[in-house]
Each structure stands twice: as structure tokens, then as C-alpha cells.
PDB file of N, CA and C in Angstrom:
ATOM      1  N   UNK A   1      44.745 171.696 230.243  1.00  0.00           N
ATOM      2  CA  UNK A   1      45.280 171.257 228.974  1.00  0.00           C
ATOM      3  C   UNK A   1      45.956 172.455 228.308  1.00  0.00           C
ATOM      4  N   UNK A   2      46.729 172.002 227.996  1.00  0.00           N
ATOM      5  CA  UNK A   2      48.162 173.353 227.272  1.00  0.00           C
ATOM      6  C   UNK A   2      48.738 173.082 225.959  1.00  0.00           C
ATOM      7  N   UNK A   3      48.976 173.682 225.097  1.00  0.00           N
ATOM      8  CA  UNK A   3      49.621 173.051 224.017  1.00  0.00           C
ATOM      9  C   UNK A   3      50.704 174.368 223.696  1.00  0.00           C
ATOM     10  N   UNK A   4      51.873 173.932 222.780  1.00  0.00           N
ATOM     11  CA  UNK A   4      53.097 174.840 222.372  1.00  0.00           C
ATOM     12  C   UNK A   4      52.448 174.762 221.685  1.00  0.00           C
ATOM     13  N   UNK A   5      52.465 176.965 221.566  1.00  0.00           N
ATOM     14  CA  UNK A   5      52.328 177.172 219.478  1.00  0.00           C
ATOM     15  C   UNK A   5      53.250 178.456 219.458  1.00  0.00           C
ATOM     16  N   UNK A   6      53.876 178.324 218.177  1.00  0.00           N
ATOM     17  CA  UNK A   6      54.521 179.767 217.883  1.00  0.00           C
ATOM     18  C   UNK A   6      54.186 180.750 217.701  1.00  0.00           C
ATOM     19  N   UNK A   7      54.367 181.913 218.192  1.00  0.00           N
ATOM     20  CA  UNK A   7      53.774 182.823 217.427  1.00  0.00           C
ATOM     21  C   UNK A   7      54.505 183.485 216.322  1.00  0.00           C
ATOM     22  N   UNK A   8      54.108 184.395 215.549  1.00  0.00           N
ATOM     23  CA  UNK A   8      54.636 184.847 214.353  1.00  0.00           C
ATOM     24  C   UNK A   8      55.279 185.624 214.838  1.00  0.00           C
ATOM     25  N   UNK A   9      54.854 186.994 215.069  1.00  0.00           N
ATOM     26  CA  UNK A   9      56.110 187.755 215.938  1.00  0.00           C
ATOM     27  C   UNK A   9      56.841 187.393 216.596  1.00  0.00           C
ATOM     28  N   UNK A  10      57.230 187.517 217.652  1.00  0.00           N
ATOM     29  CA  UNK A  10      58.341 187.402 218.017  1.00  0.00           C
ATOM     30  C   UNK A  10      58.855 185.438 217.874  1.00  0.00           C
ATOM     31  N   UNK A  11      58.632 184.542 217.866  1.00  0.00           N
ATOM     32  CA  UNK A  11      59.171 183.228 217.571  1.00  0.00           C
ATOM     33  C   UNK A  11      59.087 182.875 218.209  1.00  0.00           C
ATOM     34  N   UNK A  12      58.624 182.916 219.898  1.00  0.00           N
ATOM     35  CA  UNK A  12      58.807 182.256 221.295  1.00  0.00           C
ATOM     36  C   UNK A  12      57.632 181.400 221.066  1.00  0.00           C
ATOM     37  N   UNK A  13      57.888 180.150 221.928  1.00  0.00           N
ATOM     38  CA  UNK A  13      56.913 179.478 222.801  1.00  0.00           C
ATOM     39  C   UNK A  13      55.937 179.825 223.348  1.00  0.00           C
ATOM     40  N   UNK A  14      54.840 180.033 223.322  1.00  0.00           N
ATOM     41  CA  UNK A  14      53.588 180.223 224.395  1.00  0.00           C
ATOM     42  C   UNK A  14      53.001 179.230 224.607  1.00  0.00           C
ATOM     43  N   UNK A  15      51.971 179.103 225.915  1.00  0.00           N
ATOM     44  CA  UNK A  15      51.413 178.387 226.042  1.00  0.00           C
ATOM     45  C   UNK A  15      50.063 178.705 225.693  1.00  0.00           C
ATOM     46  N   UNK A  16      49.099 178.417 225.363  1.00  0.00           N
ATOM     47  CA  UNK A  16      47.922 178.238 225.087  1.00  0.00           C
ATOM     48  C   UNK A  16      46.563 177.281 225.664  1.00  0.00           C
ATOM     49  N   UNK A  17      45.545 177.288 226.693  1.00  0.00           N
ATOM     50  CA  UNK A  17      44.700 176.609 227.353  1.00  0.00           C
ATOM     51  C   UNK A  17      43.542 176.169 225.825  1.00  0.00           C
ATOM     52  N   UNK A  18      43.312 175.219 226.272  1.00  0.00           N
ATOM     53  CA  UNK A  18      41.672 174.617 225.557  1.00  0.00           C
ATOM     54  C   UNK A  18      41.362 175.819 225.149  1.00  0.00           C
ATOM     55  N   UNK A  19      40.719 176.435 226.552  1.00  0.00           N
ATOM     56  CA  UNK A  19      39.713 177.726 226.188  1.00  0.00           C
ATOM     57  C   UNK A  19      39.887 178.929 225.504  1.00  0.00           C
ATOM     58  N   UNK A  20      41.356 179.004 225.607  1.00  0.00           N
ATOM     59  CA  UNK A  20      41.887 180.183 224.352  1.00  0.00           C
ATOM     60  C   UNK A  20      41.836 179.624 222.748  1.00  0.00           C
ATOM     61  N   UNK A  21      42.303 178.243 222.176  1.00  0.00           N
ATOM     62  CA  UNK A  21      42.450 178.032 221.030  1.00  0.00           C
ATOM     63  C   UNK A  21      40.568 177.685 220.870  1.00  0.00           C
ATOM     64  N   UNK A  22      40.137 177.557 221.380  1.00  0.00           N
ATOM     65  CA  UNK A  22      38.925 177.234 221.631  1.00  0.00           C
ATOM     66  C   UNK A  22      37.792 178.546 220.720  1.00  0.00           C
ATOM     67  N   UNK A  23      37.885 179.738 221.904  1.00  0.00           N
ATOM     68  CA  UNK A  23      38.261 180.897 221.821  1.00  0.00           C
ATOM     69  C   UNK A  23      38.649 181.413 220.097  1.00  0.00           C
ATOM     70  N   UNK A  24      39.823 181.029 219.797  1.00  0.00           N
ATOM     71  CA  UNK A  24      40.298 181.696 218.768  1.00  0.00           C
ATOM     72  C   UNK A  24      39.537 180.863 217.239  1.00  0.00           C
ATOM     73  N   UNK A  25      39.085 179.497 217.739  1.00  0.00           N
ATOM     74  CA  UNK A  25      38.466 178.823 216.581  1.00  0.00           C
ATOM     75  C   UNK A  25      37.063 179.762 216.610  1.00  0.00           C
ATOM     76  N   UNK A  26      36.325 180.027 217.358  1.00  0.00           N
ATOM     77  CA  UNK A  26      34.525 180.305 217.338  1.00  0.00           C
ATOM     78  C   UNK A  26      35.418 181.927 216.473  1.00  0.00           C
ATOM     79  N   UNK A  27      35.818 182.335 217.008  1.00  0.00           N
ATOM     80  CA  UNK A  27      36.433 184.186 216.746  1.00  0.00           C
ATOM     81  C   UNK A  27      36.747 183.748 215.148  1.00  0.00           C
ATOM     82  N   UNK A  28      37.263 183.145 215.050  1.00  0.00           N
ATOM     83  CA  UNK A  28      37.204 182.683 213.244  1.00  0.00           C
ATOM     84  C   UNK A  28      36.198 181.828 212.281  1.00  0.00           C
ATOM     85  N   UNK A  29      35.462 180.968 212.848  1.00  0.00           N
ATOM     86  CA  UNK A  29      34.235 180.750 212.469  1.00  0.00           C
ATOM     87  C   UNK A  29      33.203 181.847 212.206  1.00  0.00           C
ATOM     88  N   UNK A  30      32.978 182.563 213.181  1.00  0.00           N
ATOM     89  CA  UNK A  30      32.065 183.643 213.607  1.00  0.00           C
ATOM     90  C   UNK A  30      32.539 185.108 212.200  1.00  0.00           C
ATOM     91  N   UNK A  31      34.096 185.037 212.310  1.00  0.00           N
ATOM     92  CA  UNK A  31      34.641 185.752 211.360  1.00  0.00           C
ATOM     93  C   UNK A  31      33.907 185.769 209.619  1.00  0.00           C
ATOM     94  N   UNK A  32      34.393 184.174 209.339  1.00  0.00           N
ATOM     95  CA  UNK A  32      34.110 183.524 208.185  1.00  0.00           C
ATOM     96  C   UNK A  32      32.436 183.856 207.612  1.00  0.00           C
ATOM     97  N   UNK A  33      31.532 183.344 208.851  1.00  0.00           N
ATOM     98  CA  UNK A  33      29.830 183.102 208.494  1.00  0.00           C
ATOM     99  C   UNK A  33      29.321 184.653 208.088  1.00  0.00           C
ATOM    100  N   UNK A  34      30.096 185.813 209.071  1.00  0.00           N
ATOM    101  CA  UNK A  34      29.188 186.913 208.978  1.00  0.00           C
ATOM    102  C   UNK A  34      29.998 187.549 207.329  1.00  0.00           C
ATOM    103  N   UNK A  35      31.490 186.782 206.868  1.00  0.00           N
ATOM    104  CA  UNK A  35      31.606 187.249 205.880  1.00  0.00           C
ATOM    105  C   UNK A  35      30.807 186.468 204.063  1.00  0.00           C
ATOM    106  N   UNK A  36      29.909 185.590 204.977  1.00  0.00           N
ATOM    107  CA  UNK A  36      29.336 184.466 204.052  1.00  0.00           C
ATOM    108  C   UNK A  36      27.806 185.209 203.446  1.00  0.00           C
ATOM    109  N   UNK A  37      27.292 185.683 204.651  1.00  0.00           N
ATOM    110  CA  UNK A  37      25.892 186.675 205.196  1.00  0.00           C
ATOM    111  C   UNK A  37      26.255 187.901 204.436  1.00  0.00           C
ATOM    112  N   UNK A  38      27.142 188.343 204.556  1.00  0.00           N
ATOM    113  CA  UNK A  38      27.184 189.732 203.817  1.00  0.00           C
ATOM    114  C   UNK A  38      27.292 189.334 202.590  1.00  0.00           C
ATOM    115  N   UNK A  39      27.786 188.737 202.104  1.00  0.00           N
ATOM    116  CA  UNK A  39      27.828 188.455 200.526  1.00  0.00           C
ATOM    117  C   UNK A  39      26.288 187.985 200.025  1.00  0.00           C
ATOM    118  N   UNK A  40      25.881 187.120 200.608  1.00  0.00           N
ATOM    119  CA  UNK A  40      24.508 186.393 200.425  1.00  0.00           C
ATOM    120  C   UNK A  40      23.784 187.621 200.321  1.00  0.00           C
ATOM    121  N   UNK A  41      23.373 188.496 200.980  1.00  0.00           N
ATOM    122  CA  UNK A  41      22.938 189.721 201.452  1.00  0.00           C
ATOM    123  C   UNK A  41      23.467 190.672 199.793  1.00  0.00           C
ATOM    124  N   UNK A  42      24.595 191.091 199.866  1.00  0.00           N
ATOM    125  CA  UNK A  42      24.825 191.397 198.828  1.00  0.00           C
ATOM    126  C   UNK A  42      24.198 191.069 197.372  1.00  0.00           C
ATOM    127  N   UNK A  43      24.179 189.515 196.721  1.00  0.00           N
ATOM    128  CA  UNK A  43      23.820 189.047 196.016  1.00  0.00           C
ATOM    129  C   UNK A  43      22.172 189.452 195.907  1.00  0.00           C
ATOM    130  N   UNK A  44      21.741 188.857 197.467  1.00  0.00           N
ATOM    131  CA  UNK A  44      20.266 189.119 197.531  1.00  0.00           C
ATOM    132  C   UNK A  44      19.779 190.651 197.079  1.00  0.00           C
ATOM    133  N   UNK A  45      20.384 191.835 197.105  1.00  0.00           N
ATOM    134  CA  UNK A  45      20.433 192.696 196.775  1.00  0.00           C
ATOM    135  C   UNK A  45      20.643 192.966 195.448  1.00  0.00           C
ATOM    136  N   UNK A  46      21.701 192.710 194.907  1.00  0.00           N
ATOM    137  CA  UNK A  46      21.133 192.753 193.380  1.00  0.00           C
ATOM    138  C   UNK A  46      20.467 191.807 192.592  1.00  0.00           C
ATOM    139  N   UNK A  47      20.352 190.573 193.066  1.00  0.00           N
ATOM    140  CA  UNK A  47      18.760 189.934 192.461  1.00  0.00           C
ATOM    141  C   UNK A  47      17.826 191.054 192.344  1.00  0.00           C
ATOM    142  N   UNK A  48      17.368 191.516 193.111  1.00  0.00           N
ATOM    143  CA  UNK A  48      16.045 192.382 193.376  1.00  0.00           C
ATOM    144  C   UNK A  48      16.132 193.315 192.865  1.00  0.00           C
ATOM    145  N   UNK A  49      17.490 193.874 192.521  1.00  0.00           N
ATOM    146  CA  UNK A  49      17.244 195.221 191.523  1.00  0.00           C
ATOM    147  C   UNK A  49      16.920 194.761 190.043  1.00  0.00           C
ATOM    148  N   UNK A  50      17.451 193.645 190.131  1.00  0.00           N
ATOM    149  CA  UNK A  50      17.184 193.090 188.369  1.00  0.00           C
ATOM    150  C   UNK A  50      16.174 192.865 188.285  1.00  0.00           C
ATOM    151  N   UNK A  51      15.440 191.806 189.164  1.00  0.00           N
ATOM    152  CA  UNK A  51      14.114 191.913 189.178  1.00  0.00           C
ATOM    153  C   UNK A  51      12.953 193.244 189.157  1.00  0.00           C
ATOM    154  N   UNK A  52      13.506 193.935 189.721  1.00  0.00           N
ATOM    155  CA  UNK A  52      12.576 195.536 189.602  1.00  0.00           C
ATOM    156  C   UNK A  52      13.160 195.590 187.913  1.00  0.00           C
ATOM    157  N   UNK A  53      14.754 195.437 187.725  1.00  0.00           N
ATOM    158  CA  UNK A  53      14.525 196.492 185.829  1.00  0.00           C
ATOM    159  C   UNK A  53      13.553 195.618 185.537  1.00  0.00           C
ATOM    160  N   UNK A  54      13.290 194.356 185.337  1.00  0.00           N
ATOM    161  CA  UNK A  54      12.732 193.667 184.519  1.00  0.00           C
ATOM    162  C   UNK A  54      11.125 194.222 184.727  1.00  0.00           C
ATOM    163  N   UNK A  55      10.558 194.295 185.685  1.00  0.00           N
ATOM    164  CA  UNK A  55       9.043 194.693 185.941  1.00  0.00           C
ATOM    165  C   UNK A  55       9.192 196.143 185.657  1.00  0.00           C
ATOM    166  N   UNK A  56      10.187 196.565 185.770  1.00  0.00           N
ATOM    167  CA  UNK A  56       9.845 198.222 184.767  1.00  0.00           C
ATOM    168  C   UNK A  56       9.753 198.523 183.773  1.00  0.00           C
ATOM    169  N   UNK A  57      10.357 197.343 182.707  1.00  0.00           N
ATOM    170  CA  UNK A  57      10.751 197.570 181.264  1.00  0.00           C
ATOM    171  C   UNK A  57       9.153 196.696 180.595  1.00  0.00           C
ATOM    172  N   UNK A  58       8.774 195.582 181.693  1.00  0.00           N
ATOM    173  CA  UNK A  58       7.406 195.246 180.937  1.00  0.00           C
ATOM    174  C   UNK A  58       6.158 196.131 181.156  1.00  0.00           C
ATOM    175  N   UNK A  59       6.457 197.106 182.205  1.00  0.00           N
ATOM    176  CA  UNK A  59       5.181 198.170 182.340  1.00  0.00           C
ATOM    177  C   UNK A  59       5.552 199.567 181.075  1.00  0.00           C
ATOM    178  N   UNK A  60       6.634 199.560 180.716  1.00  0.00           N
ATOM    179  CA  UNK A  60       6.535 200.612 179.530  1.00  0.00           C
ATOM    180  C   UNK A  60       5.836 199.918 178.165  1.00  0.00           C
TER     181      UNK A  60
END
């Protein structure tokens, strides 16, 4: 299975198999989630510092 896609550079025709666009969908999924995780991660990270000011300011 083959499909025409353009590319941006140069403008030609290529061909492309299942397993390459296939390929290029997981490589951008995979892209997207670990940039979903780092943020989550991020966030989760400063929750917890706020949570520490707050338990520091009720022990003074």
C-alpha cells in the first residue's frame, strides 16, 4: 500500500508505504504524550512546593 504526499522541500511526489506514515503517526503521538508528562510533571512540581510554603508558614 502506497500513497502520494508532498513534501515541503523540494515539491516532488514521494511515495510513502503503510509502515512509514504509520511510523511517522506513533513518532508524533509519542512526540505529543511525553510533551503532556513533562508538563504534568512540571505542574506536579510546583503543587508541592506550595504545599511545603504552606506547612512552613503554619509551623512558624
Amino acid at each position: 500500500m502506497t500513497h502520494d504526499t508532498d513534501t515541503a522541500q523540494s515539491g516532488k511526489k514521494i511515495k510513502k508505504t503503510a509502515a512509514q506514515e504509520r511510523e511517522l503517526r506513533l513518532k508524533a503521538a509519542l512526540k505529543s504524550n511525553m510533551g503532556r508528562r513533562k508538563a504534568q510533571a512540571r505542574a506536579r512540581v510546583s503543587t508541592d512546593d506550595d504545599a511545603q510554603d504552606i506547612t512552613n508558614e503554619k509551623k512558624d
